[in-house]
N, C-alpha and C. Protein backbone atom coordinates (compact mmCIF):
# COMPACT_ATOMS: atom_id res chain seq x y z
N UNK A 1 -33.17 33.84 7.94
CA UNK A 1 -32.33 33.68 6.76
C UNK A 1 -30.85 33.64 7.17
N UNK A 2 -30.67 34.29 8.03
CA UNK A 2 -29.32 34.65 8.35
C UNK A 2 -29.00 33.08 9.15
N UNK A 3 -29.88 33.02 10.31
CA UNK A 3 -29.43 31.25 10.53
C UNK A 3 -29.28 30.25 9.65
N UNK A 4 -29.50 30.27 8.62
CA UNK A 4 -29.77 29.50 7.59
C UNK A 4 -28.23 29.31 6.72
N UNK A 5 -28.14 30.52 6.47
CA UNK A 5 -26.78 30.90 6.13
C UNK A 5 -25.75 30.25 6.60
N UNK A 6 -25.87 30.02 8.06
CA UNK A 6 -24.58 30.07 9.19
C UNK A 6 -24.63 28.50 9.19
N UNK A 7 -25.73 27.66 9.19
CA UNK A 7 -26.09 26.51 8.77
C UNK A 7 -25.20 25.64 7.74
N UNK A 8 -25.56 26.44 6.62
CA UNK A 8 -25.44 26.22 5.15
C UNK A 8 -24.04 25.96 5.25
N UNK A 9 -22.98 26.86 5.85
CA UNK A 9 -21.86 27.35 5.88
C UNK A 9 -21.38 26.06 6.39
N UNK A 10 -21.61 26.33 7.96
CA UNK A 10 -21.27 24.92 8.65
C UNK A 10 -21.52 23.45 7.97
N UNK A 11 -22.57 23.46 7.61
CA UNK A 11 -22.41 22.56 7.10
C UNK A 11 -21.64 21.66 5.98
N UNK A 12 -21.65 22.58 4.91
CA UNK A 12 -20.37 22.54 3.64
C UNK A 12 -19.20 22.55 4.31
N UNK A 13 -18.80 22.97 4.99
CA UNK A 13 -17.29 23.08 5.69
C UNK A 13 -16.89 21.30 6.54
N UNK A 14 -17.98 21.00 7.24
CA UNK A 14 -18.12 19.91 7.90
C UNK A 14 -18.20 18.93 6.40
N UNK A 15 -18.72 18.90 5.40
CA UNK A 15 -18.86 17.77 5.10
C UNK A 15 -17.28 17.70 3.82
N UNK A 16 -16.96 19.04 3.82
CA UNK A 16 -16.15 18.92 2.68
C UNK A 16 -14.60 18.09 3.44
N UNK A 17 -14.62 18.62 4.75
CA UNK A 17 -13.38 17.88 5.46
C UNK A 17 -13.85 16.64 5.72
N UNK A 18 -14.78 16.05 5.84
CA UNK A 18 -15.18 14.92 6.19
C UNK A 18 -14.67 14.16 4.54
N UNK A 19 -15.21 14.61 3.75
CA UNK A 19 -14.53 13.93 1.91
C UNK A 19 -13.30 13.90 2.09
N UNK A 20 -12.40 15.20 2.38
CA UNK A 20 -11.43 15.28 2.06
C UNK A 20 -10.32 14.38 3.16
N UNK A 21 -10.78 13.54 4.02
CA UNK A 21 -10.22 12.98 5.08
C UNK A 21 -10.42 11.46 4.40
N UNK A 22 -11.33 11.45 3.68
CA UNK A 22 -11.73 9.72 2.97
C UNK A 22 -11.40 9.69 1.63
N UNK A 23 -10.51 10.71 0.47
CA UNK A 23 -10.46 10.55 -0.40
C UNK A 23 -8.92 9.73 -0.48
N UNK A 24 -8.83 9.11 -1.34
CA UNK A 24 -7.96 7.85 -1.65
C UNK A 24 -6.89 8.61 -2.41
N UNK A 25 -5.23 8.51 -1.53
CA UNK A 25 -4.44 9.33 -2.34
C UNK A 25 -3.98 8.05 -3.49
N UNK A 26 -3.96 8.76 -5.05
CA UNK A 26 -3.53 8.26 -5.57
C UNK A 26 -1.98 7.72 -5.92
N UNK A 27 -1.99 6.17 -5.61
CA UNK A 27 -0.58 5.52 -5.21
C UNK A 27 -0.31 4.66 -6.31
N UNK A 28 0.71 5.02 -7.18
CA UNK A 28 0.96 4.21 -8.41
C UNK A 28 1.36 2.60 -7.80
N UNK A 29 1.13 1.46 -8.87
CA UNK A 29 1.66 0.45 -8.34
C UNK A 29 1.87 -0.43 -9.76
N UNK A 30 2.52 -1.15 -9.41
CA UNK A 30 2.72 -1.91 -11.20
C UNK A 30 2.35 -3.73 -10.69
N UNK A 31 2.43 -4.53 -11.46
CA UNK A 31 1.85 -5.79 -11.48
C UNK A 31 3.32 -6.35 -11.52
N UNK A 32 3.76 -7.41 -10.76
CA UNK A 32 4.90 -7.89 -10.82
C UNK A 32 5.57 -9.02 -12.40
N UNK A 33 6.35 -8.71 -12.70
CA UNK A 33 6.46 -9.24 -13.57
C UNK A 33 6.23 -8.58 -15.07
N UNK A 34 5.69 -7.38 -15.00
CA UNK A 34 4.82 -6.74 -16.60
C UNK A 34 5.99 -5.35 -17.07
N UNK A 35 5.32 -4.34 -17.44
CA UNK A 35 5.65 -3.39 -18.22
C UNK A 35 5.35 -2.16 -17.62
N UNK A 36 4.83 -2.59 -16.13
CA UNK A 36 4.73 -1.42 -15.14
C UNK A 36 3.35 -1.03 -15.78
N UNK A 37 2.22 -2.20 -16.07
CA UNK A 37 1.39 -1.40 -16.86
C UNK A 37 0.07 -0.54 -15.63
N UNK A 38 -0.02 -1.40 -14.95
CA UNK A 38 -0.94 -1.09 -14.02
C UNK A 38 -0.92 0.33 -13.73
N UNK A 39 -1.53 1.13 -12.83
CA UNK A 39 -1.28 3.13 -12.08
C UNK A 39 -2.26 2.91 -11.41
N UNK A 40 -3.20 3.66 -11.56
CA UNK A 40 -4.83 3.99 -10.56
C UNK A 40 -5.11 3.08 -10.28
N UNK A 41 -5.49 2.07 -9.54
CA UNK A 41 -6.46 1.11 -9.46
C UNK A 41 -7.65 1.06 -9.47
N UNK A 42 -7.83 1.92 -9.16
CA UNK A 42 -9.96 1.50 -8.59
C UNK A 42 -10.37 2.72 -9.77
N UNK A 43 -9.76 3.57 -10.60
CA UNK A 43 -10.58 4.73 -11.11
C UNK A 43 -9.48 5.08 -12.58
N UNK A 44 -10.79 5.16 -13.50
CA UNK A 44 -10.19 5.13 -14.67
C UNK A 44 -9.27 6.75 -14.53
N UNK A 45 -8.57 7.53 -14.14
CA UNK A 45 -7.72 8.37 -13.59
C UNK A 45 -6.66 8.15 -14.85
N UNK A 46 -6.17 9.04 -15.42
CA UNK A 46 -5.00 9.21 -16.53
C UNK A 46 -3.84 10.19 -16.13
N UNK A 47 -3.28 9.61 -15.06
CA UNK A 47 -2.18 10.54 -14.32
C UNK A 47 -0.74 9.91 -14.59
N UNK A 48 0.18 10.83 -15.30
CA UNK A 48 1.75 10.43 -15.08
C UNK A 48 1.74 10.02 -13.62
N UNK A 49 2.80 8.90 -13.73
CA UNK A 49 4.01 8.84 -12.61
C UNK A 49 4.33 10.27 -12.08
N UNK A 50 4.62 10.33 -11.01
CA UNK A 50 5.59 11.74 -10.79
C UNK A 50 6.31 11.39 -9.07
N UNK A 51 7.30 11.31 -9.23
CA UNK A 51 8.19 10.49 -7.91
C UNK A 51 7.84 11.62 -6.98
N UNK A 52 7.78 12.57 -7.54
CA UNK A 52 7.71 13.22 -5.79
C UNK A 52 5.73 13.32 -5.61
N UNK A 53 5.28 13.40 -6.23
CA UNK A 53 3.77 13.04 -6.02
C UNK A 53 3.43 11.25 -5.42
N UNK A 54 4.32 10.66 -5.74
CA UNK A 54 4.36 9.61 -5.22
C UNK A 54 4.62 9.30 -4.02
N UNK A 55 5.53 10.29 -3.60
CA UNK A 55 5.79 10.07 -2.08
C UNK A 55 4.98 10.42 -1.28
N UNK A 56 4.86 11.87 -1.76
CA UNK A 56 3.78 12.70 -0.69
C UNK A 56 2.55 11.87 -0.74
N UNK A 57 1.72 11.19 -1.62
CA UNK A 57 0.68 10.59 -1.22
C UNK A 57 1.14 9.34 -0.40
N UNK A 58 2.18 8.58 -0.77
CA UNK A 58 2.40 7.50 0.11
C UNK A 58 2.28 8.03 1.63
N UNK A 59 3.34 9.26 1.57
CA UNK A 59 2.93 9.74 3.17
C UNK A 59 1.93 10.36 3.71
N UNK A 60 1.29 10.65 3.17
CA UNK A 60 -0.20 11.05 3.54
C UNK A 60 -1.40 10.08 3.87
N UNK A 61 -1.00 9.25 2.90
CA UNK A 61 -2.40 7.95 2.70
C UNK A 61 -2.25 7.68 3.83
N UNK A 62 -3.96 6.91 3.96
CA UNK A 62 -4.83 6.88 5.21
C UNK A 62 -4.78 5.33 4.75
N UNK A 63 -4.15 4.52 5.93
CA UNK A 63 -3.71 3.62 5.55
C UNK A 63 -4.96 2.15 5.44
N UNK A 64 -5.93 2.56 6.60
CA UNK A 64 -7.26 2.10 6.95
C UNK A 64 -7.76 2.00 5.72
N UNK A 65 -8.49 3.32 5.09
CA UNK A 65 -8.85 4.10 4.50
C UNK A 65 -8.53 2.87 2.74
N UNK A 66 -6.95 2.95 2.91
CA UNK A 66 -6.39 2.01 1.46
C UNK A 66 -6.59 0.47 1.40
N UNK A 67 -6.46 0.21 2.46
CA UNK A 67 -7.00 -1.20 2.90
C UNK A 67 -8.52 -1.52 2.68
N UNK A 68 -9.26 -1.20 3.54
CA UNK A 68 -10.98 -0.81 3.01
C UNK A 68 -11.25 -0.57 1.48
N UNK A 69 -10.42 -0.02 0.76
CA UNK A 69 -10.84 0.63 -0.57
C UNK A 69 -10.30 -1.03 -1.34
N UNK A 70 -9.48 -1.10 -0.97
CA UNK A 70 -8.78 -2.46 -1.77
C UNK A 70 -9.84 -3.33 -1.32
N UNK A 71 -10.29 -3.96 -0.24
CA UNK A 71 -11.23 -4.80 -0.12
C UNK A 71 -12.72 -4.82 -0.88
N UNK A 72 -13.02 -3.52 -1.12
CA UNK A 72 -14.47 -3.32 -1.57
C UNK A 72 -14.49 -3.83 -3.07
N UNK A 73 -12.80 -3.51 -3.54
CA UNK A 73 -12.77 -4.00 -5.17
C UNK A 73 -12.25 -5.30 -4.85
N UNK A 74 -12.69 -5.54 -4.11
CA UNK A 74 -11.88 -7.74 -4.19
C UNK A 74 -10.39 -7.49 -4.36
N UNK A 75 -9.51 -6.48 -3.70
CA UNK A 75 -8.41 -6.96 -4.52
C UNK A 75 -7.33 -6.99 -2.96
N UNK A 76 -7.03 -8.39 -2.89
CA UNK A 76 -6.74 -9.14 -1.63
C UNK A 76 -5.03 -8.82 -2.22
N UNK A 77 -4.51 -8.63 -2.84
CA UNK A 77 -3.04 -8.88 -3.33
C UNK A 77 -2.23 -8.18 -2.13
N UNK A 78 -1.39 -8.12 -1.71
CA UNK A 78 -0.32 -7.86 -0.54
C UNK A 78 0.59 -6.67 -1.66
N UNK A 79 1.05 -5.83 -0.55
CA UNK A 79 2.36 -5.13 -1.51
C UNK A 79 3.65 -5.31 -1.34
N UNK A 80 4.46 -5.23 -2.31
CA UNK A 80 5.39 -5.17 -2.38
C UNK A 80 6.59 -4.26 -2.81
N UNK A 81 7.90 -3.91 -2.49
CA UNK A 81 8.59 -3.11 -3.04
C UNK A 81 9.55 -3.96 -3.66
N UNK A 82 10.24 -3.37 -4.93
CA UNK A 82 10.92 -3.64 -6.03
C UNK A 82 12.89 -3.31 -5.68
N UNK A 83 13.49 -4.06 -5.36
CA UNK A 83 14.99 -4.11 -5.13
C UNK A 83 15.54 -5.12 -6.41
N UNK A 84 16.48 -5.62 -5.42
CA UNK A 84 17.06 -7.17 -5.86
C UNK A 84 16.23 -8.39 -6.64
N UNK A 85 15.17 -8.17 -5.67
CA UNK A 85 14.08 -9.10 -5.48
C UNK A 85 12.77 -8.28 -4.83
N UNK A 86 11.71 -9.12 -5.00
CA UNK A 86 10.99 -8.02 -4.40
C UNK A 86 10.76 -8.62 -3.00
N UNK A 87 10.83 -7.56 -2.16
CA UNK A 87 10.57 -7.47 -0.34
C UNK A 87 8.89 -7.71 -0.15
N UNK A 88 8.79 -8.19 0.41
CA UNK A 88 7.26 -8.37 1.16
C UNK A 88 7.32 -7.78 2.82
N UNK A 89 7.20 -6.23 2.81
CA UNK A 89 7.35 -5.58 3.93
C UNK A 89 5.82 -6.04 5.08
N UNK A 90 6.86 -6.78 6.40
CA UNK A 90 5.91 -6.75 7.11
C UNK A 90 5.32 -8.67 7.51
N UNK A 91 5.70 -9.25 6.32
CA UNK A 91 5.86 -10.74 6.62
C UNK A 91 6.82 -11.35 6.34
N UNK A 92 8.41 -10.56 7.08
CA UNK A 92 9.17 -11.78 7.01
C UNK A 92 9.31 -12.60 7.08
N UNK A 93 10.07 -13.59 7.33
CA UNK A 93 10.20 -15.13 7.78
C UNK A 93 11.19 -14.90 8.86
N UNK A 94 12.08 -14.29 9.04
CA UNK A 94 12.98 -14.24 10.06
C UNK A 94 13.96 -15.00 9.54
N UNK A 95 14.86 -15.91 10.30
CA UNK A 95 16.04 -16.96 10.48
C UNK A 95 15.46 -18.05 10.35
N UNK A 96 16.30 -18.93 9.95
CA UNK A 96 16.12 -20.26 10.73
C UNK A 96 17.91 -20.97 10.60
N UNK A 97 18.34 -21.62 11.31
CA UNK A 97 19.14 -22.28 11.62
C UNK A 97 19.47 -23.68 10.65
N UNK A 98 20.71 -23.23 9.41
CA UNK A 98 21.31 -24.22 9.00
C UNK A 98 22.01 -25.98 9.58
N UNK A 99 21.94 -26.58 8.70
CA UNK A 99 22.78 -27.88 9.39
C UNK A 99 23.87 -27.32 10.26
N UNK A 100 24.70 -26.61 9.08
CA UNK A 100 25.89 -26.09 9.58
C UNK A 100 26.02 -25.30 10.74
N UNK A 101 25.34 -24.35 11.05
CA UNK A 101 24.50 -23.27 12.14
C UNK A 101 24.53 -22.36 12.16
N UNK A 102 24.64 -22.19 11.12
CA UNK A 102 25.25 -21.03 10.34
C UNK A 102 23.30 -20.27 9.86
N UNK A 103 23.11 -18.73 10.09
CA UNK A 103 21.52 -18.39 9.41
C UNK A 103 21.33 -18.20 8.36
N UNK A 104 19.84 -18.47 8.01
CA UNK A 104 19.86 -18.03 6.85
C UNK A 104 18.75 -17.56 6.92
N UNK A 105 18.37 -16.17 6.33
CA UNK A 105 17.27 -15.21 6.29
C UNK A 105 16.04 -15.90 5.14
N UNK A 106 15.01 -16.08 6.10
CA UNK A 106 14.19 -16.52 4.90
C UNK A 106 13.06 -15.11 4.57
N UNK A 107 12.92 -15.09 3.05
CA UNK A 107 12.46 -13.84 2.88
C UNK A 107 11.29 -13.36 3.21
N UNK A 108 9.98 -14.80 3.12
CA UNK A 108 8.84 -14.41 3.28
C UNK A 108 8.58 -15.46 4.37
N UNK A 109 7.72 -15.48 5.59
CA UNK A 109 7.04 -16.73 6.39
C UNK A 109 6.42 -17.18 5.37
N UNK A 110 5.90 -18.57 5.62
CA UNK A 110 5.56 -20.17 5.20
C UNK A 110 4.11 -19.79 5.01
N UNK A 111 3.56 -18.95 6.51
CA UNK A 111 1.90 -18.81 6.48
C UNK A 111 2.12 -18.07 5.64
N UNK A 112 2.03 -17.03 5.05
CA UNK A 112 1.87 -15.96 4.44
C UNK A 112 1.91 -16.43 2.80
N UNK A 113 2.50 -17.64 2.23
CA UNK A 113 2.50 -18.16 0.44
C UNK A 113 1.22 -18.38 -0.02
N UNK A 114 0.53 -19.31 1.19
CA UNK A 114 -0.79 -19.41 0.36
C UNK A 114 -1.52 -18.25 0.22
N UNK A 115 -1.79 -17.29 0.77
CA UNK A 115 -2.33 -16.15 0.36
C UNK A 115 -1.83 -15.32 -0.52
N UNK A 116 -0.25 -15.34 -0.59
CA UNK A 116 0.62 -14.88 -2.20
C UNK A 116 0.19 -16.05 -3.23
N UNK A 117 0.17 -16.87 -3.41
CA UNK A 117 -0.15 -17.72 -4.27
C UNK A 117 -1.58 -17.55 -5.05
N UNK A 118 -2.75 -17.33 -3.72
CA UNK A 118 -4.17 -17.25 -4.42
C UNK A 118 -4.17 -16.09 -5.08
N UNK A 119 -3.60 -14.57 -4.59
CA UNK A 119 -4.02 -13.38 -5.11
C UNK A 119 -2.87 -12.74 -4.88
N UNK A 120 -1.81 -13.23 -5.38
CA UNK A 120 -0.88 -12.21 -5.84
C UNK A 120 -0.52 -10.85 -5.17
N UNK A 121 0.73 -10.53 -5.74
CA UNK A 121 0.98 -9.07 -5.14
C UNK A 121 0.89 -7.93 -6.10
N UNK A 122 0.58 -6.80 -5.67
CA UNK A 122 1.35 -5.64 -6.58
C UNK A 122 2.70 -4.98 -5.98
N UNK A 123 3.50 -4.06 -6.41
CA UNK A 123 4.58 -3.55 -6.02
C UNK A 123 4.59 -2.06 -6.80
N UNK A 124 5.17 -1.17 -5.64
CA UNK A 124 4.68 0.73 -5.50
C UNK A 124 6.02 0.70 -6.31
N UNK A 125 5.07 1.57 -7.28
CA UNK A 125 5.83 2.17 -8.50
C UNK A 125 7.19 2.89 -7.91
N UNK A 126 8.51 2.98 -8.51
CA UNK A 126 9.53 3.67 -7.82
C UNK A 126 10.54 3.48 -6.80
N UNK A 127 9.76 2.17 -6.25
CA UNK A 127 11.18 1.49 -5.56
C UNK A 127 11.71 0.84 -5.98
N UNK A 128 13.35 0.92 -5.88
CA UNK A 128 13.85 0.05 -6.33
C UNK A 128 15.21 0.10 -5.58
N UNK A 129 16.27 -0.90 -6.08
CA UNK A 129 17.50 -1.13 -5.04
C UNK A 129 18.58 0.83 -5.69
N UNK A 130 18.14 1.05 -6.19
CA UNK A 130 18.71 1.85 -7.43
C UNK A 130 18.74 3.21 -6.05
N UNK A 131 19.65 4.10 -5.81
CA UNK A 131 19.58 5.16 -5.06
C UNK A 131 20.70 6.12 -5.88
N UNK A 132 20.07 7.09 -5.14
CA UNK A 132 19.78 8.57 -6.21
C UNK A 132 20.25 9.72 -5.11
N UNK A 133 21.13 10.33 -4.73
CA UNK A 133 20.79 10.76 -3.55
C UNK A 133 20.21 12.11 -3.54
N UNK A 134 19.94 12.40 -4.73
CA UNK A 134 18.56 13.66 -4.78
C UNK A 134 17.37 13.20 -4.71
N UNK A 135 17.29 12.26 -4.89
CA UNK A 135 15.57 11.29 -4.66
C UNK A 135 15.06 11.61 -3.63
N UNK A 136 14.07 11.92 -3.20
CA UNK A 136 13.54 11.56 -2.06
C UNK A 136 13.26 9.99 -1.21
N UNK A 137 13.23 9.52 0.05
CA UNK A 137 13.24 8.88 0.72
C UNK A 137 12.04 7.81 0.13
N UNK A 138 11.88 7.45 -1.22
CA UNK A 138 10.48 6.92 -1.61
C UNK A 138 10.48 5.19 -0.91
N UNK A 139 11.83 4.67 -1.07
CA UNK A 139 12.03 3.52 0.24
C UNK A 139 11.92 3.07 1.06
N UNK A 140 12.13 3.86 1.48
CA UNK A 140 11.95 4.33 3.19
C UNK A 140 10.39 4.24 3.34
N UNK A 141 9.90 4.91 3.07
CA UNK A 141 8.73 5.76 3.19
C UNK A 141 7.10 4.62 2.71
N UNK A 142 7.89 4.11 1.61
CA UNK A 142 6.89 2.65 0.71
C UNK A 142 7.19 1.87 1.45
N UNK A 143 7.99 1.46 2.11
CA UNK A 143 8.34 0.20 3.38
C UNK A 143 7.44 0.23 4.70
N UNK A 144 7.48 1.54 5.07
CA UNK A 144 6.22 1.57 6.19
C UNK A 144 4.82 1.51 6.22
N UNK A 145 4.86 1.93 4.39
CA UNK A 145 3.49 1.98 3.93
C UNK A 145 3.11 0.49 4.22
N UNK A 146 3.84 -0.18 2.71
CA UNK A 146 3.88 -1.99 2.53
C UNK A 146 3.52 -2.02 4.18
N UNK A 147 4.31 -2.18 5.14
CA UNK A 147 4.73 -2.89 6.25
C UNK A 147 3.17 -2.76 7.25
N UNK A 148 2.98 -1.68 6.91
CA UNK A 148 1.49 -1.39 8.19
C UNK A 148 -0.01 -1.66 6.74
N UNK A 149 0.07 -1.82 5.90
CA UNK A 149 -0.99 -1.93 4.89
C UNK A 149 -1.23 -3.62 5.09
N UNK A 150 0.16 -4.64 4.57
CA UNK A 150 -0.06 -5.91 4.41
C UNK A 150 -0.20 -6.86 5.67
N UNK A 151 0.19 -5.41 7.29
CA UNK A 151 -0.27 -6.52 8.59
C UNK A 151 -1.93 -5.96 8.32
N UNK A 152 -2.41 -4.77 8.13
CA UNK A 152 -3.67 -4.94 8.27
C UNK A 152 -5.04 -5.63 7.26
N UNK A 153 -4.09 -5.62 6.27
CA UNK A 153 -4.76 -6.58 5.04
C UNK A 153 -5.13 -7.90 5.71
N UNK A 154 -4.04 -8.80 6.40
CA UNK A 154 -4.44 -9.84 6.90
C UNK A 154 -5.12 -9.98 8.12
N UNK A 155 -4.93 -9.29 8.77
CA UNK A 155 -5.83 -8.69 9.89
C UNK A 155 -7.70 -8.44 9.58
N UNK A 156 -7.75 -8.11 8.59
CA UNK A 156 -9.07 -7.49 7.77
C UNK A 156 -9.51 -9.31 7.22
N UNK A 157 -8.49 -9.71 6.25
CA UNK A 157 -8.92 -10.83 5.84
C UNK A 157 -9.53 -11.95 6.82
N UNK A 158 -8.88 -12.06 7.73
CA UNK A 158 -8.66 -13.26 8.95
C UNK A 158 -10.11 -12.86 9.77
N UNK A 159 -10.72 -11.45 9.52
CA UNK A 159 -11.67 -11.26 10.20
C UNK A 159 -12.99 -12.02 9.47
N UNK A 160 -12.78 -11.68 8.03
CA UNK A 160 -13.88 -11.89 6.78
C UNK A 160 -13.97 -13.53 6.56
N UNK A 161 -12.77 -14.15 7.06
CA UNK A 161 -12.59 -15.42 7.26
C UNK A 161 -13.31 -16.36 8.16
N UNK A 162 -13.55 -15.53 9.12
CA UNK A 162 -14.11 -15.68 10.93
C UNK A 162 -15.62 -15.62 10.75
N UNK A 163 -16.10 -14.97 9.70
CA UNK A 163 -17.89 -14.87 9.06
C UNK A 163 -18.37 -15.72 8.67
């Protein structure tokens, strides 16, 4: 009985970190263009906004983990953060060289439209060009997200492509 116990134990402990290593932090995101209506994605979930809950899951999320989860619901869209314009972290375009010779920053690469075009982007609730300097770093922080989420999105896609 007593092994059994020690079992039991181990085992719940092992599987509860094993959940708690795959559960999906919840990352607000809005639909470009709307009323910010979008939040949860994948789970009917009825949670305020809350900027600093926003961050900490941005920095926590398992970035694999968000990618995989987005794929299983079909939802191919790229992210984006909200400024001026919105940034597509992670597929710039770089330069290219005027008549004049003078640069000019192009915002997104050329490869990268048709896949904005078929399925769209979303963009993480809370960024914006707007700074606060009690805010937390949510910029910063959604840029690395965007930036390592939308190289492995295409990375993931280009594989499913290759099938």
């Amino acid at each position: 009985m007593k092994i059994f116990k020690i079992v039991m134990i181990a085992f719940l402990s092992w599987s509860s970190s094993c959940v708690g290593q795959h559960q999906s932090k919840i990352i607000f995101y809005y639909k470009p263009y709307t009323d910010i209506s979008e939040t949860n994605l994948y789970s009917d979930a009825k949670i305020e906004f809350d900027f600093e809950k926003q961050y900490e899951n941005i920095k926590s999320a398992n970035i694999g983990f968000e990618v995989e989860n987005a794929i299983r619901n079909n939802d191919f869209r790229i992210i984006a953060l909200s400024g001026n314009s919105y940034v597509y972290p992670g597929l710039n375009g770089g330069y290219e060289i005027n008549a004049d010779g003078t640069e000019a920053y192009i915002g997104i690469s050329p490869i990268y439209e048709p896949h904005i075009k078929k399925f769209g982007f979303k963009v993480i609730q809370g960024t914006s060009d707007s700074i606060n300097p009690f805010d937390l770093p949510l910029q910063n922080i959604s840029y690395d997200f965007a930036k390592e989420y939308n190289m492995l999105l295409f990375k993931k896609v280009a594989e499913i492509n290759e099938k």
